[in-house]
N, C-alpha and C. Protein backbone atom coordinates (compact mmCIF):
# COMPACT_ATOMS: atom_id res chain seq x y z
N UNK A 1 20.48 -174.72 102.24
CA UNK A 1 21.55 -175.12 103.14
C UNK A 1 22.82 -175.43 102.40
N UNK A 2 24.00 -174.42 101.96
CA UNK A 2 24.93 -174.75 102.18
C UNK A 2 26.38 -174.34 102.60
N UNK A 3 26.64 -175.17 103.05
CA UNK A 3 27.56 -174.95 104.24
C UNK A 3 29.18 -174.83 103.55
N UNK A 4 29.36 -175.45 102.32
CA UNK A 4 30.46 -175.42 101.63
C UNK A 4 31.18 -173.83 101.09
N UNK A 5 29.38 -173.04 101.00
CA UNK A 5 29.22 -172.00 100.83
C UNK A 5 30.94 -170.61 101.44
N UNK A 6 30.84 -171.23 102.74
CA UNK A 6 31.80 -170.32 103.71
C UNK A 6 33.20 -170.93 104.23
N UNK A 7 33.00 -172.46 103.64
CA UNK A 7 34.30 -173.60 104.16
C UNK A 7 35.35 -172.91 103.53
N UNK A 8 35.74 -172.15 102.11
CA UNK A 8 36.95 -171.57 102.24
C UNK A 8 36.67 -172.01 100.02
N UNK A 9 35.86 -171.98 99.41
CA UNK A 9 35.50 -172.20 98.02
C UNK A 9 34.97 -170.61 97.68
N UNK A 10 35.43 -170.64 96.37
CA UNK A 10 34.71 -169.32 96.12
C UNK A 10 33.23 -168.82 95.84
N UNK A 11 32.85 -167.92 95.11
CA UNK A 11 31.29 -168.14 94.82
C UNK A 11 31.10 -169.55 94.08
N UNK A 12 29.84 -169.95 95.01
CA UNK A 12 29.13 -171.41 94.55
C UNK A 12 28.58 -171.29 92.91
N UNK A 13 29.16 -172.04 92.41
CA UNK A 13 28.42 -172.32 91.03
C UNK A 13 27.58 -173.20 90.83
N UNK A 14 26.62 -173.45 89.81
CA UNK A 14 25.75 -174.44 89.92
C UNK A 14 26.56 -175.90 90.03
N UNK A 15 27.26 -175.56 89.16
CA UNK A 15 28.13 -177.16 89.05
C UNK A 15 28.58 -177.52 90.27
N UNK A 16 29.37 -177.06 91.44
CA UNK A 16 29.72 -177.33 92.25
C UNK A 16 28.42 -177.56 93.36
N UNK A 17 27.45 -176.25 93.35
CA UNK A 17 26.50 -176.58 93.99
C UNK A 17 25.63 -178.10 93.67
N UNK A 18 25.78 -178.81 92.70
CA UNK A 18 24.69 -180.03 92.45
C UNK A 18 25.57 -181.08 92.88
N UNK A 19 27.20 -181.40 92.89
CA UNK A 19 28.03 -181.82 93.61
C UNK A 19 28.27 -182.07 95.10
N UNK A 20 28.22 -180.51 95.69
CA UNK A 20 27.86 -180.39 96.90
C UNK A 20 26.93 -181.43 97.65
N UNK A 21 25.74 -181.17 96.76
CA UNK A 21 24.50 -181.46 97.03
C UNK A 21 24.21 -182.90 96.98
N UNK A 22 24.73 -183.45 96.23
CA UNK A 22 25.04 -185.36 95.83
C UNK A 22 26.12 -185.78 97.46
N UNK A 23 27.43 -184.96 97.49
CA UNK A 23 27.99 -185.37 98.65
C UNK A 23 27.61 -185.62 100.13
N UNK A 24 26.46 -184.24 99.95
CA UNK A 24 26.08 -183.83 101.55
C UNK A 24 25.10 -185.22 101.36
N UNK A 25 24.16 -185.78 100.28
CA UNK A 25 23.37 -186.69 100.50
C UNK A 25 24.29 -188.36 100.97
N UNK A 26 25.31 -188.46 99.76
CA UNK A 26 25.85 -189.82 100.07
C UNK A 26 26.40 -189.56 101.16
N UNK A 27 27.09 -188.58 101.83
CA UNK A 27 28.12 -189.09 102.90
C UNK A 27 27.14 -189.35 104.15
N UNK A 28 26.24 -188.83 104.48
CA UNK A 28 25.39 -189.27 105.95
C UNK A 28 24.90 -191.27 105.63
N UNK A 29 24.45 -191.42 104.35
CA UNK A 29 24.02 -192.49 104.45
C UNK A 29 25.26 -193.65 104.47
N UNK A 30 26.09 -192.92 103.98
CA UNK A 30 27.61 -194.00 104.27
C UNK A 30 28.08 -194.28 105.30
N UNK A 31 28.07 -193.02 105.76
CA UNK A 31 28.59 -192.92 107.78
C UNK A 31 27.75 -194.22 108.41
């Protein structure tokens, strides 16, 4: 699942993908 994938970033790199992946987790539990 990711969705950052098509938001307007170029091909996903790992680095960005493990980033991604930390954000999509903290931001629901912050909300």
């Amino acid at each position: 699942g990711h969705v950052f994938a098509g938001e307007g970033y170029p091909t996903p790199t790992d680095q960005r993908y493990c980033i991604n992946s930390i954000s999509l987790r903290l931001e629901p539990k912050e909300s």
